[in-house]
N, C-alpha and C. Protein backbone atom coordinates (compact mmCIF):
# COMPACT_ATOMS: atom_id res chain seq x y z
N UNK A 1 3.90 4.02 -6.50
CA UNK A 1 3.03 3.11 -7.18
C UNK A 1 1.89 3.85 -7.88
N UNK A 2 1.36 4.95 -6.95
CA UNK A 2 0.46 5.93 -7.85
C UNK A 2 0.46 6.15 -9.03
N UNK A 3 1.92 6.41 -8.86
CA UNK A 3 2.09 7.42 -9.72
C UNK A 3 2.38 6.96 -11.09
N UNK A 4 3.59 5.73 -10.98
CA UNK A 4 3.84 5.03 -12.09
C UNK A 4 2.61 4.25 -12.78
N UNK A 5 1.32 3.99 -12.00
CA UNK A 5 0.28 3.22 -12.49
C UNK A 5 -0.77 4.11 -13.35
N UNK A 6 -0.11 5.41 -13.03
CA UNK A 6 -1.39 6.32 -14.24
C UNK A 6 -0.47 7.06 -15.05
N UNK A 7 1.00 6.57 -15.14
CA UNK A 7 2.24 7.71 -15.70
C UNK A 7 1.65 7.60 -17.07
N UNK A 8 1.26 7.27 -18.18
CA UNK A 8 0.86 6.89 -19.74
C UNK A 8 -0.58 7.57 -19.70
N UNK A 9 -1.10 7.74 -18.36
CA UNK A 9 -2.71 8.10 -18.53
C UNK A 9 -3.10 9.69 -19.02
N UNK A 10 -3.90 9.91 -19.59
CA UNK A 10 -3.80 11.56 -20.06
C UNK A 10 -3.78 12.02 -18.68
N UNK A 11 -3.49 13.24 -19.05
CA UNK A 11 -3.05 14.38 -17.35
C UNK A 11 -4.32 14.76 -16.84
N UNK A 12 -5.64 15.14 -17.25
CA UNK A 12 -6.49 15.40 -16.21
C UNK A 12 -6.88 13.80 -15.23
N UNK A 13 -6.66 12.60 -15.98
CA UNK A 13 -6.56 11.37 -15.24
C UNK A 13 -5.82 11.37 -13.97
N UNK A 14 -4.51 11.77 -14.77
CA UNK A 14 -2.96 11.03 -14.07
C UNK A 14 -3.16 12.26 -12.97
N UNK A 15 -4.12 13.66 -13.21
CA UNK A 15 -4.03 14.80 -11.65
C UNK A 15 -5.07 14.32 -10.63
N UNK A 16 -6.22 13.62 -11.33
CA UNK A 16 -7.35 13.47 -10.30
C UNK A 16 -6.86 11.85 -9.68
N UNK A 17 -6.14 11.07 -10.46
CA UNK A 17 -6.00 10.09 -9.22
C UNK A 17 -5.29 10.70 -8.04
N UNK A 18 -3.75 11.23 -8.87
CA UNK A 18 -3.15 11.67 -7.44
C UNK A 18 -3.52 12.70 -6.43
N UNK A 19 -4.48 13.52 -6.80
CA UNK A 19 -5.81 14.02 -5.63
C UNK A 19 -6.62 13.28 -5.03
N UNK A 20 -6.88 12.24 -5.79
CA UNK A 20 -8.08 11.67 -4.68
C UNK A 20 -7.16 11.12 -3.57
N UNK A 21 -5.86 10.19 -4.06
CA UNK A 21 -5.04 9.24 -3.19
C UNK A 21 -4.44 10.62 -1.86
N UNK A 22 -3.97 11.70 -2.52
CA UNK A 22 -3.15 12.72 -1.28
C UNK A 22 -4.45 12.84 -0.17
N UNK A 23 -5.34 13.17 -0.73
CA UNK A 23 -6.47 14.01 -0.06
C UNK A 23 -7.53 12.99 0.49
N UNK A 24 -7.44 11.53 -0.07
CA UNK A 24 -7.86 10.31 1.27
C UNK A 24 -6.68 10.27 2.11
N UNK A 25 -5.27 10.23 1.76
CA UNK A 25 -4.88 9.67 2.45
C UNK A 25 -4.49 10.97 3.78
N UNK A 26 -4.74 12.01 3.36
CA UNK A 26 -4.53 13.14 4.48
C UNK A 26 -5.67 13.37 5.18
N UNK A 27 -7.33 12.62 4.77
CA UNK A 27 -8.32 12.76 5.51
C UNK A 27 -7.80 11.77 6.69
N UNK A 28 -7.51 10.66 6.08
CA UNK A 28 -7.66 8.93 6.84
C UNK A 28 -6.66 9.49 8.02
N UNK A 29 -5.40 10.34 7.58
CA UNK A 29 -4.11 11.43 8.81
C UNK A 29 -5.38 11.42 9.87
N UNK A 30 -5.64 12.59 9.74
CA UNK A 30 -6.65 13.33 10.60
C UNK A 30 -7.50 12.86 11.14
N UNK A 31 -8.40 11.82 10.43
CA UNK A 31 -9.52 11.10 11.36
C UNK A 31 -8.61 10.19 12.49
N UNK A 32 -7.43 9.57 12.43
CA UNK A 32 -6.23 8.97 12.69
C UNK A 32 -6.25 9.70 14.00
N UNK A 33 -5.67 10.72 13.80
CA UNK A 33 -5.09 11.40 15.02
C UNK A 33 -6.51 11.74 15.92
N UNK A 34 -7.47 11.75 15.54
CA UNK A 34 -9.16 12.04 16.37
C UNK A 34 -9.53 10.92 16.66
N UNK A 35 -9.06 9.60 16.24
CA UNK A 35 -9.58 8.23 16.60
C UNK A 35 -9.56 7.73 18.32
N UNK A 36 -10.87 7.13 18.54
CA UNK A 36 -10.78 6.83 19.90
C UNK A 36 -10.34 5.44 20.19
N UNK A 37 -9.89 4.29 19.41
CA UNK A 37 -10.24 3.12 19.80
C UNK A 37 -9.08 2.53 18.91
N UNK A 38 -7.86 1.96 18.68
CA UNK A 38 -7.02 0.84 17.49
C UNK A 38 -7.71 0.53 16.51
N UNK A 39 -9.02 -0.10 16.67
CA UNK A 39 -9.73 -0.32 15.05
C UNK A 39 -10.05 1.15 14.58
N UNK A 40 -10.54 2.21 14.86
CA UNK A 40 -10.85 3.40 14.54
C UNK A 40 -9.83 3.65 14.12
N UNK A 41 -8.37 3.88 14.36
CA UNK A 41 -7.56 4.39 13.98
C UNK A 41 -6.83 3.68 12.48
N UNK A 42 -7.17 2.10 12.86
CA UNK A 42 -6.89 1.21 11.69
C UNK A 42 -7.44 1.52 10.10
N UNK A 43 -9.05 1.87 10.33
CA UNK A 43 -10.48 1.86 8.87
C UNK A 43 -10.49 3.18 8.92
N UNK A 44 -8.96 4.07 9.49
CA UNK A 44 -9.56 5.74 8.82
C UNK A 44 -8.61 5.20 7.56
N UNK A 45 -7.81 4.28 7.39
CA UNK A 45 -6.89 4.68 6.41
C UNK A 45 -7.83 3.47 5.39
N UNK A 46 -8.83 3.25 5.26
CA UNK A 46 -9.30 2.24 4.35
C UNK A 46 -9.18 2.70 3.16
N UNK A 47 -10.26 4.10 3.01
CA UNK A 47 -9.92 4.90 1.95
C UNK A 47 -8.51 4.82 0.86
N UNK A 48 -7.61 5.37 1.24
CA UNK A 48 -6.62 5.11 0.70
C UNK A 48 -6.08 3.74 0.01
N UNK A 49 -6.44 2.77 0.94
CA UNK A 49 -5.87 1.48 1.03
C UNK A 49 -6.84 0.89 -0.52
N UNK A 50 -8.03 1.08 -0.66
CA UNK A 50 -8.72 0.65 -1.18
C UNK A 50 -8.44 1.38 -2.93
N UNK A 51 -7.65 2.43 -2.58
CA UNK A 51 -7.79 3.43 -3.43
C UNK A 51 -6.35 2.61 -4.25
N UNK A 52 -5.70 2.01 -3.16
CA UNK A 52 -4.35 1.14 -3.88
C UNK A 52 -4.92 -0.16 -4.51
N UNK A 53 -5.52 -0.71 -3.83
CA UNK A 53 -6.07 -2.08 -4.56
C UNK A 53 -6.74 -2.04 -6.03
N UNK A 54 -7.34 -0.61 -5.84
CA UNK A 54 -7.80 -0.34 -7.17
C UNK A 54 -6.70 -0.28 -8.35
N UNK A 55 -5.46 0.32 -7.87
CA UNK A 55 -4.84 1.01 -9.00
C UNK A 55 -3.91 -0.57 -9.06
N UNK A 56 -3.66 -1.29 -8.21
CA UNK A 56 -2.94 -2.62 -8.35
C UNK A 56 -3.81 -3.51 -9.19
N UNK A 57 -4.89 -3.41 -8.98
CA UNK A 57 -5.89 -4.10 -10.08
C UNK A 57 -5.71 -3.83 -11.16
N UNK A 58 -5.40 -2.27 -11.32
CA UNK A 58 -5.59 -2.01 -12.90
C UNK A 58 -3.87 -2.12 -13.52
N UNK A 59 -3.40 -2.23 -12.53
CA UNK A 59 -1.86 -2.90 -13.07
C UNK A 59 -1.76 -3.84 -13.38
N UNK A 60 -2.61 -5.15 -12.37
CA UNK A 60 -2.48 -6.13 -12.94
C UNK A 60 -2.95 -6.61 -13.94
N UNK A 61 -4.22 -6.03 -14.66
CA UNK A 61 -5.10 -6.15 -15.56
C UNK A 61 -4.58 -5.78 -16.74
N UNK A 62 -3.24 -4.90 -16.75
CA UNK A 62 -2.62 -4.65 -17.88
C UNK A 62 -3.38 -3.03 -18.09
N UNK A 63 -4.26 -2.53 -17.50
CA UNK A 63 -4.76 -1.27 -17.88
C UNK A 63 -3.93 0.16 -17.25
N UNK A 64 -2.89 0.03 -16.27
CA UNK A 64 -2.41 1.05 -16.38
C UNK A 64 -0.93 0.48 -16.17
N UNK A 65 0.25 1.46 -16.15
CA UNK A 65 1.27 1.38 -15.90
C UNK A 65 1.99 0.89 -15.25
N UNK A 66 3.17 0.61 -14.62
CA UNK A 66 4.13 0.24 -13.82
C UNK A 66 5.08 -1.12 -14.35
N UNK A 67 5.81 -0.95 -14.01
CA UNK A 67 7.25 -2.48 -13.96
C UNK A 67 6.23 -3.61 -13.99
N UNK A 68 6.25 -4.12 -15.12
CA UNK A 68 4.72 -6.04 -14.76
C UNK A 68 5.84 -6.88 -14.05
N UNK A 69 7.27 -6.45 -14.09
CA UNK A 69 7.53 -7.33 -12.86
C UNK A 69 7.64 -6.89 -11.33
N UNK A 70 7.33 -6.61 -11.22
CA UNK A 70 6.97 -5.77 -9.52
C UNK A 70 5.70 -6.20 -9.28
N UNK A 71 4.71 -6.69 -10.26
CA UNK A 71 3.55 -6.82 -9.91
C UNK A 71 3.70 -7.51 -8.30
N UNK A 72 4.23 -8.60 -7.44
CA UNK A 72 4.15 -9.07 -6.80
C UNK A 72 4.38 -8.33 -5.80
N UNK A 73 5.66 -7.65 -5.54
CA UNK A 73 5.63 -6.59 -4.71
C UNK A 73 4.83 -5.70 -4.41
N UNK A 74 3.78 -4.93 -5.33
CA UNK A 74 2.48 -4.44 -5.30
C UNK A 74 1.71 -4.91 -4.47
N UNK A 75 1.49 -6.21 -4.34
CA UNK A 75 0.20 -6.41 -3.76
C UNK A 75 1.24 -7.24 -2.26
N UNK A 76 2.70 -7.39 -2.34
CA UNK A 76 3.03 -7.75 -0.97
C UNK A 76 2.97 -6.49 -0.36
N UNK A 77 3.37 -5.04 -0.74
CA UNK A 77 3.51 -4.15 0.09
C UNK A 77 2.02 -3.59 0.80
N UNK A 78 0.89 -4.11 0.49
CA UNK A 78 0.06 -3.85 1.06
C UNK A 78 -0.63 -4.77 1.64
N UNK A 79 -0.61 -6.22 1.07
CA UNK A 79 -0.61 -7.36 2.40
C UNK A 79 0.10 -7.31 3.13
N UNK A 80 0.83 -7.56 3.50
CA UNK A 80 1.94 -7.55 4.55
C UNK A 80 1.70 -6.44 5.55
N UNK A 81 0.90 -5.38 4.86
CA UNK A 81 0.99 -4.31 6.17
C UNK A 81 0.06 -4.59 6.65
N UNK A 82 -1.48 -4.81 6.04
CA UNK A 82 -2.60 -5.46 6.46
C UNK A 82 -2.54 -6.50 7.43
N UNK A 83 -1.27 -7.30 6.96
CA UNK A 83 -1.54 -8.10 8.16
C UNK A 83 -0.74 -8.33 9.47
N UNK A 84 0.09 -7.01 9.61
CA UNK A 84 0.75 -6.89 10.54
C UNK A 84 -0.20 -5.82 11.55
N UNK A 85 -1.32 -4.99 10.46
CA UNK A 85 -2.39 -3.99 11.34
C UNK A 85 -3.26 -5.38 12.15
N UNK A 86 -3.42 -6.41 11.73
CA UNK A 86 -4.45 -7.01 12.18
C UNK A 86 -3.84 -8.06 13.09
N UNK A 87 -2.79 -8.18 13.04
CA UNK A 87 -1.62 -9.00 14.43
C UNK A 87 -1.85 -8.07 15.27
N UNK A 88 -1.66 -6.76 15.19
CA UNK A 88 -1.45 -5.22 15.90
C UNK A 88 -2.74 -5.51 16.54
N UNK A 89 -3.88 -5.14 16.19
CA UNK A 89 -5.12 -5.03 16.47
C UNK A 89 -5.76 -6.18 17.58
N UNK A 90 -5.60 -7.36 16.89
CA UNK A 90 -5.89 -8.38 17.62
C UNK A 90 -5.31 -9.34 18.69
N UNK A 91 -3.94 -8.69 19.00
CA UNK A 91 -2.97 -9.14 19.84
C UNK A 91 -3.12 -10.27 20.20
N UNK A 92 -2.74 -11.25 18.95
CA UNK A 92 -2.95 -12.59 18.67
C UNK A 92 -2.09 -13.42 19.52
N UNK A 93 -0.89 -12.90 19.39
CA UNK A 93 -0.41 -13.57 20.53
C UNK A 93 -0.01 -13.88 22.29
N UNK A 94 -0.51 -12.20 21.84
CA UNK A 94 -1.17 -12.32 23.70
C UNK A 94 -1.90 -13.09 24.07
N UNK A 95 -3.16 -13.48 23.07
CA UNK A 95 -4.25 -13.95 23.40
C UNK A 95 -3.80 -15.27 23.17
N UNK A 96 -2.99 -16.23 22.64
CA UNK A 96 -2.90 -17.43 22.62
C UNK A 96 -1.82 -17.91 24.06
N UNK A 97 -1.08 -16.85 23.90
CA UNK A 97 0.42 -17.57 24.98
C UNK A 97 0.26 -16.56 26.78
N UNK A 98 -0.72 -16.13 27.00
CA UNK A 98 -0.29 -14.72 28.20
C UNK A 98 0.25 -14.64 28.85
N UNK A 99 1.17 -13.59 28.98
CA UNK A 99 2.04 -13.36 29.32
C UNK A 99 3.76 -14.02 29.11
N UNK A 100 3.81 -14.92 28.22
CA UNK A 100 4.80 -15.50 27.47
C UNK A 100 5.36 -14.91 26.37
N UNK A 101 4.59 -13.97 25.86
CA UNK A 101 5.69 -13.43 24.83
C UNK A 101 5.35 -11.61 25.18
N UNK A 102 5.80 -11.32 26.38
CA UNK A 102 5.60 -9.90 26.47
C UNK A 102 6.91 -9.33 26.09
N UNK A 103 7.88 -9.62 26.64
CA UNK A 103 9.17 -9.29 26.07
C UNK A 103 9.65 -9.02 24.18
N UNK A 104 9.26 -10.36 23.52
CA UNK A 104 10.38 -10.39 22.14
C UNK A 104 8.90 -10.87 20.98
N UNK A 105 7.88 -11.71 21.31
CA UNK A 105 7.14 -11.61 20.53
C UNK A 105 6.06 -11.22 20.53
N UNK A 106 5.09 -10.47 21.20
CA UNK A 106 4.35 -9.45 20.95
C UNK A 106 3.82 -9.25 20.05
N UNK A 107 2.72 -8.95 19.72
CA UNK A 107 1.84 -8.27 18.68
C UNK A 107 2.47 -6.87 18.28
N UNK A 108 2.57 -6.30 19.28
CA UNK A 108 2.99 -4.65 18.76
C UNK A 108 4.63 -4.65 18.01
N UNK A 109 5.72 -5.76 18.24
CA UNK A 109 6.74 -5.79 17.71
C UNK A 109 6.80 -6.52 16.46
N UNK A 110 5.81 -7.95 16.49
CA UNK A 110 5.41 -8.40 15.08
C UNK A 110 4.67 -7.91 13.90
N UNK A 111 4.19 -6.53 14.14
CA UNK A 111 3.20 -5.59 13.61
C UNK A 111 4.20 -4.82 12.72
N UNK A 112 5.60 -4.37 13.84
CA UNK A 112 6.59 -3.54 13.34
C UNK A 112 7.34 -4.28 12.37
N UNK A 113 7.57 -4.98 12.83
CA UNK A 113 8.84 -6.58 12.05
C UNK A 113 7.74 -6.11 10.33
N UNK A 114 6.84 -6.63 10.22
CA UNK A 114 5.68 -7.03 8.94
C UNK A 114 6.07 -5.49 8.59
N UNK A 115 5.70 -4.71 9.05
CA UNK A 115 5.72 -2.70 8.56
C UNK A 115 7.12 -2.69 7.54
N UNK A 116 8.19 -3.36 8.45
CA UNK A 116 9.56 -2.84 7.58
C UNK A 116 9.20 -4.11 6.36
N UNK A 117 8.92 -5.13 6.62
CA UNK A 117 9.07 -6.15 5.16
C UNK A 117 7.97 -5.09 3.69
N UNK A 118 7.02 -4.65 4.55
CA UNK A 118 6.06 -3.81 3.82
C UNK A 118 7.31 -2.66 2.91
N UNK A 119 7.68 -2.23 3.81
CA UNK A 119 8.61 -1.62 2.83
C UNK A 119 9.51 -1.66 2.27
N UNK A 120 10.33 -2.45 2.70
CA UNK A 120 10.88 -3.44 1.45
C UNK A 120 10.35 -3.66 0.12
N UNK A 121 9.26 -4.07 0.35
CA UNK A 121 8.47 -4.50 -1.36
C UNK A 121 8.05 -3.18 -1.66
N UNK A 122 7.77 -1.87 -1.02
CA UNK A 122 7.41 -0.52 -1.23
C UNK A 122 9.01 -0.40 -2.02
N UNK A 123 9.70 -0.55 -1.70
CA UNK A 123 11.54 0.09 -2.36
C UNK A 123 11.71 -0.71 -3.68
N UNK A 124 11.06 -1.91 -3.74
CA UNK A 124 11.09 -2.65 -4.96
C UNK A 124 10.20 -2.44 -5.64
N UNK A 125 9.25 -1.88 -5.45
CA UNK A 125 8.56 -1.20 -6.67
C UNK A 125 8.64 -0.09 -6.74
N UNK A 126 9.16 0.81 -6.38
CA UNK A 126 9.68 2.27 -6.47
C UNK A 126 10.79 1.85 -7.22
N UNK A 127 11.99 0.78 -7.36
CA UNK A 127 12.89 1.51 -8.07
C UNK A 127 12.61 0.59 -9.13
N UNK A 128 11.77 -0.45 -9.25
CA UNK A 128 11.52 -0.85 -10.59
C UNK A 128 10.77 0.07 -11.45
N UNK A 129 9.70 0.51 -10.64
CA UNK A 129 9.09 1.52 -11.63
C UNK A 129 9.46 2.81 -11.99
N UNK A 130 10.35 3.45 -11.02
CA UNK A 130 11.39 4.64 -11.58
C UNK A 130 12.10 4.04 -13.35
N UNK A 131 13.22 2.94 -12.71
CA UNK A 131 13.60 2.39 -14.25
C UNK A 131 12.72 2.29 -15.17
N UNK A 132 11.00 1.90 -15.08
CA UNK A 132 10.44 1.66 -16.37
C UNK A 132 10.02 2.78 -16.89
N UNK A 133 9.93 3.87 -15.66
CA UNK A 133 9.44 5.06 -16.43
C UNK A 133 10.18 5.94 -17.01
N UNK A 134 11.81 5.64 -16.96
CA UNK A 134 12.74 6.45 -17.71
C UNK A 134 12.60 5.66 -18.92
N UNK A 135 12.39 4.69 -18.96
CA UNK A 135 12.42 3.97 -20.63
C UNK A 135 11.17 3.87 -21.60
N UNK A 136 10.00 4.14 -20.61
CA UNK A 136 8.71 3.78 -21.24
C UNK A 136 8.68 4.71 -22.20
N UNK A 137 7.85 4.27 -23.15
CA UNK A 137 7.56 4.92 -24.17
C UNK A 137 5.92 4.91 -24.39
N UNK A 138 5.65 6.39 -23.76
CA UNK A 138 4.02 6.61 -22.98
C UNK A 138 2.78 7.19 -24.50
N UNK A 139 3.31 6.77 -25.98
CA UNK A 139 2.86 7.09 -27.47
C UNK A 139 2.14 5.74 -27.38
N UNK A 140 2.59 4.40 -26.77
CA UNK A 140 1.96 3.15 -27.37
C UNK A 140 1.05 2.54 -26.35
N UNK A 141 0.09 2.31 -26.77
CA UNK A 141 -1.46 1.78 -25.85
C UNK A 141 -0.95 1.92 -24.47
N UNK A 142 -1.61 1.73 -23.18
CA UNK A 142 -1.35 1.23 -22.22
C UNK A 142 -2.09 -0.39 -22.31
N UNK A 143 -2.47 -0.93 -22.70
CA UNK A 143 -2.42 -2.62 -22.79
C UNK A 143 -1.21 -3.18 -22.80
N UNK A 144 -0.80 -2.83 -23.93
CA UNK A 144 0.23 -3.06 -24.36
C UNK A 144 1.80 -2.43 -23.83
N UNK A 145 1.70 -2.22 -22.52
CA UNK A 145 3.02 -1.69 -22.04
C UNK A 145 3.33 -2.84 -20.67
């Protein structure tokens, strides 16, 4: 998604997004693995996350690149994970049913279930935007693509 959303952008652009995104998202790694607490480990990866909303914004806005039909998948592949971190986190259904869904519905397995749909819509905009970027033609505005 990075990548296809700054593919038309001049190259010192299209190098410093994909630095800032590797190099949050390998800080958010590391603070990750030093985290003491599930929410700590959750808001190291904000950085990054925030760093996607941005570039989905500017997809949707028509200002940078990617498949405009994937747009939806864009913003499911990062809801959907959001809100399987915050099922995860808040062990919602522990807290409503206890001890009734320790076995099959669980927070930590409904967290996982949401992770794979996340990527699902991650595979649908990867191969939509692979196809648009073999065809795009990166000479005419980015508004207009």
């Amino acid at each position: 998604m990075v990548t296809a959303t700054v593919y038309c952008a001049p190259a010192p652009l299209r190098y410093l997004a994909l630095a800032v995104y590797c190099l949050g998202s390998l800080l958010g790694l590391y603070k990750a693995m030093r985290a003491w607490s599930p929410w700590e480990r959750r808001l190291c990866f904000a950085a990054p996350f925030c760093m996607r909303l941005l570039l989905a914004g500017a997809r949707a806005a028509r200002f940078g690149g990617g498949d405009p039909h994937a747009i939806l998948h864009v913003f499911l592949q990062d809801a959907v994970s959001l809100g399987g971190g915050v099922i995860g986190a808040l062990h919602i259904p522990e807290k409503w049913f206890p001890g009734t869904v320790d076995r099959c519905l669980n927070s930590h397995n409904i967290m996982h279930v949401l992770v794979v749909l996340a990527v699902y819509s991650m595979h649908q905009v990867t191969t939509k935007d692979l196809a648009w970027m073999s065809r795009v033609d990166c000479r005419t505005p980015l508004r207009h693509l």
